[in-house]
N, C-alpha and C. Protein backbone atom coordinates (compact mmCIF):
# COMPACT_ATOMS: atom_id res chain seq x y z
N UNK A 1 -68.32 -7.05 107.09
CA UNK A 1 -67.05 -6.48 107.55
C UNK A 1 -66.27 -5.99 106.33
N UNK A 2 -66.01 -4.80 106.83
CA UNK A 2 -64.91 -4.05 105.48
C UNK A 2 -63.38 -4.93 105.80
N UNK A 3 -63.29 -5.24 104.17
CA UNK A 3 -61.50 -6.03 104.17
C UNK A 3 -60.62 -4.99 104.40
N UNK A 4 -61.03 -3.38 104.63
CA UNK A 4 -59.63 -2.13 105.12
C UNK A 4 -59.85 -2.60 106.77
N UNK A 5 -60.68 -3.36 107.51
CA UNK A 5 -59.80 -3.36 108.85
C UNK A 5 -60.13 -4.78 109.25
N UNK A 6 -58.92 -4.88 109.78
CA UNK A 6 -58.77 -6.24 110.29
C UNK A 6 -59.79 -7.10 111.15
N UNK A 7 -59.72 -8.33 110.95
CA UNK A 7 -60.90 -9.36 111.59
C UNK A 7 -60.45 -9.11 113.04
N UNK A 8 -61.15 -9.55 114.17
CA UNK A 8 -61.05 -9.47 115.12
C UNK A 8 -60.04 -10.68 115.34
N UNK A 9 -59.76 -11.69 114.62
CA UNK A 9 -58.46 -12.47 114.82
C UNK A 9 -57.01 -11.79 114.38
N UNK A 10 -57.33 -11.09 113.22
CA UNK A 10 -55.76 -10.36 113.22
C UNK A 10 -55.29 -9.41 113.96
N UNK A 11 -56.73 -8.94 114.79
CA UNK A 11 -56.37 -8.08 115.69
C UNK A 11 -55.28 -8.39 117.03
N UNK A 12 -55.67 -9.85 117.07
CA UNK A 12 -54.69 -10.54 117.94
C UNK A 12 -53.46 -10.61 117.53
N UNK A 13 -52.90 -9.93 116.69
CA UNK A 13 -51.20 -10.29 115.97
C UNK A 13 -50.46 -9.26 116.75
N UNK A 14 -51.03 -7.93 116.86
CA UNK A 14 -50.39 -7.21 117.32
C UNK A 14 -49.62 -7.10 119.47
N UNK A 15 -51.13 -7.92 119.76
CA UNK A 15 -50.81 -8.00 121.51
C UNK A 15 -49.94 -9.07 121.72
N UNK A 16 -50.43 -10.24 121.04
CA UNK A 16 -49.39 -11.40 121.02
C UNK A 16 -47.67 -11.20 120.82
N UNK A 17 -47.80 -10.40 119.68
CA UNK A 17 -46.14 -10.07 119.21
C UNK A 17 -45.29 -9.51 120.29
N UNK A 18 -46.14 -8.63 120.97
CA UNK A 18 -45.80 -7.53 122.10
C UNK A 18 -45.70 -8.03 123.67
N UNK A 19 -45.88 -9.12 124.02
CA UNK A 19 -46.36 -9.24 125.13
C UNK A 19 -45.81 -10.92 125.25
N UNK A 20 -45.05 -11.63 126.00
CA UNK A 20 -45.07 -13.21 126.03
C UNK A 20 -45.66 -13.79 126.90
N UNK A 21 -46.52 -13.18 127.64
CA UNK A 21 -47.09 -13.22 128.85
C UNK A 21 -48.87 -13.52 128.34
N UNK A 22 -48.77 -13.48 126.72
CA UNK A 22 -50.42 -12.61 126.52
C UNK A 22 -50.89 -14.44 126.32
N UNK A 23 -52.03 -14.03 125.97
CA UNK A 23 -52.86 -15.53 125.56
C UNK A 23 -53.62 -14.93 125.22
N UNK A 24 -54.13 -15.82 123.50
CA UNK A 24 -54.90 -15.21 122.46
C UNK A 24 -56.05 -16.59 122.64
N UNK A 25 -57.65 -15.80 122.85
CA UNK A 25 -58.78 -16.72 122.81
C UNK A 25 -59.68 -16.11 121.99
N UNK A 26 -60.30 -17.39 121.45
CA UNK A 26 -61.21 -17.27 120.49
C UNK A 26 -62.40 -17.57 121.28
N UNK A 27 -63.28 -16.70 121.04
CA UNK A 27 -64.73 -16.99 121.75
C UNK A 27 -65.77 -16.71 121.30
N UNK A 28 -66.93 -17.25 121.75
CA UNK A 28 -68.40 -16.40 121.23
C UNK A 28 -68.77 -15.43 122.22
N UNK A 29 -69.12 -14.14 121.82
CA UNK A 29 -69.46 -13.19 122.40
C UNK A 29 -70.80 -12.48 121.84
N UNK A 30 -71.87 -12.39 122.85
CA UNK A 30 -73.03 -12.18 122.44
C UNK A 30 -73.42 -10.55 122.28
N UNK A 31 -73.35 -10.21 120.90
CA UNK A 31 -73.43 -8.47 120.67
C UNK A 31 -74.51 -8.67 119.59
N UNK A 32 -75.17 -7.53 119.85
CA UNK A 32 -76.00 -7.33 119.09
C UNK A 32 -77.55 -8.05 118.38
N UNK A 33 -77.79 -9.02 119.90
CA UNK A 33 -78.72 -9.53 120.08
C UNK A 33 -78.27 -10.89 119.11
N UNK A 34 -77.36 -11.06 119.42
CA UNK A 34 -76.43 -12.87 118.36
C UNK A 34 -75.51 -12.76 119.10
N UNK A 35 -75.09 -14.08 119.09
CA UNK A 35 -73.71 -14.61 119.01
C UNK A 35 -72.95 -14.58 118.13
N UNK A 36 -71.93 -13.81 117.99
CA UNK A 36 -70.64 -13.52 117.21
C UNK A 36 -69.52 -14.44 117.63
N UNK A 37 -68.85 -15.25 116.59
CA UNK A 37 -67.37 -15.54 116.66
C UNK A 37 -66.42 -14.38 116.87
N UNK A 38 -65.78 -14.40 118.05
CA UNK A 38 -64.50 -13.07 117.65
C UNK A 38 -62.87 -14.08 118.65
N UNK A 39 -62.67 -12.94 119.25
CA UNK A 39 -60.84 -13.10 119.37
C UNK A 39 -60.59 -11.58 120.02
N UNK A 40 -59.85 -12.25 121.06
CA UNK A 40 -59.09 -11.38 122.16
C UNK A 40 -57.95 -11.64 122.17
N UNK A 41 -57.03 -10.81 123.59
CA UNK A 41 -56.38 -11.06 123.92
C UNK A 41 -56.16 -10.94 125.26
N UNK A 42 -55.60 -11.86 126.50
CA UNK A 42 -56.34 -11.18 127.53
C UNK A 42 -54.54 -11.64 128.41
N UNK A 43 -54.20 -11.22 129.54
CA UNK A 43 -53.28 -10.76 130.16
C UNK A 43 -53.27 -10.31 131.29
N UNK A 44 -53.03 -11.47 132.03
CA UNK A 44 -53.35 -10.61 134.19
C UNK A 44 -55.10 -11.09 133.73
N UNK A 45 -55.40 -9.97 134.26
CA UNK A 45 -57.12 -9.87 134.89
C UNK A 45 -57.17 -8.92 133.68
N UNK A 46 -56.83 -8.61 132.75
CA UNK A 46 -56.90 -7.14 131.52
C UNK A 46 -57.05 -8.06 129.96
N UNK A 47 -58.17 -7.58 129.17
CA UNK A 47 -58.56 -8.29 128.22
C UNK A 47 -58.33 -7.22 126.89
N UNK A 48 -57.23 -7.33 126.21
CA UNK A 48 -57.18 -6.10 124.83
C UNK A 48 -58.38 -6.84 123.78
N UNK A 49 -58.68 -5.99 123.10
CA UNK A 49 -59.68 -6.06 122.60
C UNK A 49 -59.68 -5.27 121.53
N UNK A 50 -58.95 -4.96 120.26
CA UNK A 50 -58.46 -3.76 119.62
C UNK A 50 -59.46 -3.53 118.28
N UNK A 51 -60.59 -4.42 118.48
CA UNK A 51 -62.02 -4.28 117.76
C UNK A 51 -62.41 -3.29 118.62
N UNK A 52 -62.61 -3.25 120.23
CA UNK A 52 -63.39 -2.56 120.76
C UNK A 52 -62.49 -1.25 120.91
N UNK A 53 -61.05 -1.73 121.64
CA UNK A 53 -61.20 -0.44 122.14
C UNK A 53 -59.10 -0.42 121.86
N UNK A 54 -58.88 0.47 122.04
CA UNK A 54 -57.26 0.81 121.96
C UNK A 54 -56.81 0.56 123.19
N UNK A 55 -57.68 0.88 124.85
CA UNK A 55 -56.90 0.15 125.68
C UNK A 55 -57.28 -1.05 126.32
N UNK A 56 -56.45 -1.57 127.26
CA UNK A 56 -57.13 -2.49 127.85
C UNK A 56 -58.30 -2.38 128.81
N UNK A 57 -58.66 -4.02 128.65
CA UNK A 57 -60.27 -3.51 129.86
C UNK A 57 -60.67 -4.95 131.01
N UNK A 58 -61.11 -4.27 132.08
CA UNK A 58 -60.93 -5.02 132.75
C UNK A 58 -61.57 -6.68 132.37
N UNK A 59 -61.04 -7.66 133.00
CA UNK A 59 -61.49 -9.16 132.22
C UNK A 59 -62.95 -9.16 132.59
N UNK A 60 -63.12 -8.80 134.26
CA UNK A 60 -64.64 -9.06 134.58
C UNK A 60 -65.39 -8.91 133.73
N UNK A 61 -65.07 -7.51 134.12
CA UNK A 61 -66.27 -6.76 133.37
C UNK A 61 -66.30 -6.96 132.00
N UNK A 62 -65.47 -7.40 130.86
CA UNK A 62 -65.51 -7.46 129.66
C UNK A 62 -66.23 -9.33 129.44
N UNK A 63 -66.28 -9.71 130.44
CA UNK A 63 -66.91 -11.33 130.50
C UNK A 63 -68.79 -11.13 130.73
N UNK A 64 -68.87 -10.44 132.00
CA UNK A 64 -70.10 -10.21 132.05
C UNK A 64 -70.66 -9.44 130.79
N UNK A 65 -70.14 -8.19 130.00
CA UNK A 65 -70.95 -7.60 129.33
C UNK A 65 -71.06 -8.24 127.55
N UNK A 66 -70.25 -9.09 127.84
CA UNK A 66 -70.01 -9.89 126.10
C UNK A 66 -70.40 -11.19 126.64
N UNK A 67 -71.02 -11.60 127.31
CA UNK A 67 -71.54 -13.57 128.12
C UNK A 67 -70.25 -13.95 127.59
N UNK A 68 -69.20 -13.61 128.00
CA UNK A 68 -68.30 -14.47 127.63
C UNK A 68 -68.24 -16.15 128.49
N UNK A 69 -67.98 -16.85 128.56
CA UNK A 69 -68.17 -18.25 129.34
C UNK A 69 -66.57 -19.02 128.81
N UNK A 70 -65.89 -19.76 129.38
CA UNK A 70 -65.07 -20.78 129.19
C UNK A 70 -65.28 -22.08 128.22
N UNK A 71 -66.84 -22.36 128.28
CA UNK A 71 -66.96 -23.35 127.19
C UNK A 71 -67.15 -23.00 125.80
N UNK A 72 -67.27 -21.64 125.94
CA UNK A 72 -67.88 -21.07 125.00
C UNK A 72 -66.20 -20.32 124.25
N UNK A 73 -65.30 -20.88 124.69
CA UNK A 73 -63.44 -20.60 124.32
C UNK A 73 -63.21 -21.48 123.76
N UNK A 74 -61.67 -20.99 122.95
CA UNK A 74 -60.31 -22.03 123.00
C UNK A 74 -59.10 -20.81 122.98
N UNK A 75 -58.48 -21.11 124.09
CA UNK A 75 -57.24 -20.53 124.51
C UNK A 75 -56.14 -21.04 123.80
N UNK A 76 -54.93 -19.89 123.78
CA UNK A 76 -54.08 -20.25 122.75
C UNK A 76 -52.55 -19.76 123.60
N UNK A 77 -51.90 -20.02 123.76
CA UNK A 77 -50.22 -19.56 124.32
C UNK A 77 -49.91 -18.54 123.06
N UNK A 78 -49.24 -17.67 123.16
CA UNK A 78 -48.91 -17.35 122.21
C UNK A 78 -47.85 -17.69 121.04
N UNK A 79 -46.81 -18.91 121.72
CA UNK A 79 -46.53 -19.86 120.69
C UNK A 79 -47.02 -20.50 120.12
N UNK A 80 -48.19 -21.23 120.51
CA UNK A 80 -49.42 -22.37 120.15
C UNK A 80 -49.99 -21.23 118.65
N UNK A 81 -50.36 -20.32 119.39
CA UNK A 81 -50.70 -19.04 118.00
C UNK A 81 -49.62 -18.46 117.04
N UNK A 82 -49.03 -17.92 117.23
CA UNK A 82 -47.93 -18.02 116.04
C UNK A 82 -47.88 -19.28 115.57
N UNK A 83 -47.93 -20.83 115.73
CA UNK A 83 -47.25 -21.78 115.38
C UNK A 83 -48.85 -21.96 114.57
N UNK A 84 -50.00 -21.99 115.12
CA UNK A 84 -51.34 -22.16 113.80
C UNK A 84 -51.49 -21.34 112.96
N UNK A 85 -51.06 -20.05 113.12
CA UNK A 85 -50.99 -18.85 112.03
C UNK A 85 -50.23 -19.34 111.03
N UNK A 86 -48.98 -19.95 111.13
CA UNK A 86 -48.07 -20.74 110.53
C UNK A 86 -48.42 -21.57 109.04
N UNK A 87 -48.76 -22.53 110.49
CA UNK A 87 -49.15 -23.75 110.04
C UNK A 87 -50.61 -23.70 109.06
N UNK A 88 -51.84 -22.78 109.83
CA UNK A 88 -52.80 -22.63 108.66
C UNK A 88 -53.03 -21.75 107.75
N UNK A 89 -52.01 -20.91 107.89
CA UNK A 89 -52.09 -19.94 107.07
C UNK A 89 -52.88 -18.65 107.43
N UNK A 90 -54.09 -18.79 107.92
CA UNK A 90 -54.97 -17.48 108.88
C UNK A 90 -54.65 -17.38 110.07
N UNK A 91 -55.54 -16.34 110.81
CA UNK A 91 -55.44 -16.40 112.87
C UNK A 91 -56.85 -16.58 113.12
N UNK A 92 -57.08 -17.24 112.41
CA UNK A 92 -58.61 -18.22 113.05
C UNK A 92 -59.93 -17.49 112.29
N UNK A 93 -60.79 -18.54 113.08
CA UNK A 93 -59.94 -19.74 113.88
C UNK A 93 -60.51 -20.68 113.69
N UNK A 94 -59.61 -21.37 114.78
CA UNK A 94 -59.14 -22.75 114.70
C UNK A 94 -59.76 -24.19 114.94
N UNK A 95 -60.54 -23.79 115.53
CA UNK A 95 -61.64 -25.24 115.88
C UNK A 95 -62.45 -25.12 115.81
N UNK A 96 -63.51 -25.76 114.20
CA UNK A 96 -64.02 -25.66 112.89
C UNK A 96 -64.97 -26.13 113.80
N UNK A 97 -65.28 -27.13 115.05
CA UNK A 97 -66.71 -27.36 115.27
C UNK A 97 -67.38 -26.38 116.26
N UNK A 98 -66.34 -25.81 116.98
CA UNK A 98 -66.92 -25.32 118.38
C UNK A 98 -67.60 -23.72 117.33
N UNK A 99 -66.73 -23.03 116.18
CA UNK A 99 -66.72 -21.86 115.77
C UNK A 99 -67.44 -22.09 113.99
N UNK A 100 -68.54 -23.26 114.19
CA UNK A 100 -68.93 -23.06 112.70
C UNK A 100 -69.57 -22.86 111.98
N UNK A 101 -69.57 -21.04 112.32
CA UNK A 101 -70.14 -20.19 111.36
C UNK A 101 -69.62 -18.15 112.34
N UNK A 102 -70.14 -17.35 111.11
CA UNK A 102 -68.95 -16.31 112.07
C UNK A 102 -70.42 -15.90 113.09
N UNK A 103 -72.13 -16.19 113.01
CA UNK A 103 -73.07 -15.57 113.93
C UNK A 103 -73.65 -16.64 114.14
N UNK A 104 -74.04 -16.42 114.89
CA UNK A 104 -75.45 -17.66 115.43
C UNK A 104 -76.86 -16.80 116.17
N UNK A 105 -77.80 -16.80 115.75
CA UNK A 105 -79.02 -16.58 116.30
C UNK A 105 -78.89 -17.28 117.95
N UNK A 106 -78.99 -18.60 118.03
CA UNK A 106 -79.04 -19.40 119.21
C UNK A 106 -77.70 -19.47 119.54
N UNK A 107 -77.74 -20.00 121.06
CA UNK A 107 -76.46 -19.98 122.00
C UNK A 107 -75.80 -21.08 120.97
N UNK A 108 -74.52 -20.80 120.69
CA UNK A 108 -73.42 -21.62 120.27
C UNK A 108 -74.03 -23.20 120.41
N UNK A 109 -73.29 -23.26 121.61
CA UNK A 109 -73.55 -24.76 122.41
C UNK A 109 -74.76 -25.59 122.50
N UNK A 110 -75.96 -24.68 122.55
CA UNK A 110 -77.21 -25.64 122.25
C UNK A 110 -77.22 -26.02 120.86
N UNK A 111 -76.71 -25.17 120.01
CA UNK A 111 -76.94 -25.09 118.28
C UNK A 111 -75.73 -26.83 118.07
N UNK A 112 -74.76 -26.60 118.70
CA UNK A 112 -73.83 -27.83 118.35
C UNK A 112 -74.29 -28.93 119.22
N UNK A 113 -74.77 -29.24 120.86
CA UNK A 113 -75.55 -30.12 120.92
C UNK A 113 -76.77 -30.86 120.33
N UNK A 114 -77.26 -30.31 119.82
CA UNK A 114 -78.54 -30.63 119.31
C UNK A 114 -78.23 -30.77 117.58
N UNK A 115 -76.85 -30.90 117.19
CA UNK A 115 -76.54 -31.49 116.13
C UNK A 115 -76.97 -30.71 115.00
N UNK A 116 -77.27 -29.56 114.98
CA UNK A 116 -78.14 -28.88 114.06
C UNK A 116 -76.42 -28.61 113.11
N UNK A 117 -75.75 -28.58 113.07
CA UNK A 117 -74.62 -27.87 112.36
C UNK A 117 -73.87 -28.51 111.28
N UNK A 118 -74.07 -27.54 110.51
CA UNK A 118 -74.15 -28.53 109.03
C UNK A 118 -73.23 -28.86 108.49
């Protein structure tokens, strides 16, 4: 990743700021034949996404085509996020076991059950 554009977590600074309604999640999303760590923002049934795209997109469909899953999250209020941006200094993220490393070959969750994570 080029340091001229933002991680897919700082991308979340801008919907959050804008919106009090928004909720910023960190998830694994499977592109490019891996699992990638990234960061949304999602709102109603509408998921911004300002890695992918400038507008919003629908949640379904942006769940089915990235395996997005719920266990495979951590949801954030957007006070809860401003207040860890804060507090750690980055926008993630934030929970070092579920997210630790930025790709994974294997599904997230089997890789951290099976204790493999170093």
């Amino acid at each position: 990743m080029s340091r001229n554009q933002p991680s897919a977590y700082e991308y979340c600074l801008e919907p959050a700021s804008e919106n009090n309604e928004v909720e910023v999640v960190h998830g694994w999303i499977f592109k490019d034949d891996k699992w990638v760590a990234h960061a949304w923002c999602e709102f109603a049934d509408r998921v911004i996404d300002l890695g992918q795209s400038t507008h919003s997109m629908d949640k379904f469909n942006y769940y089915v085509s990235n395996r997005v899953s719920e266990e495979r999250c951590r949801r954030y209020s957007r006070i809860e996020f401003f207040t860890l941006v804060g507090d750690e200094g980055h926008f993630g993220p934030y929970d070092k076991e579920l997210f630790f490393a930025e790709t994974s070959d294997r599904d997230p969750l089997e890789v951290i059950e099976s204790g493999e994570v170093e």
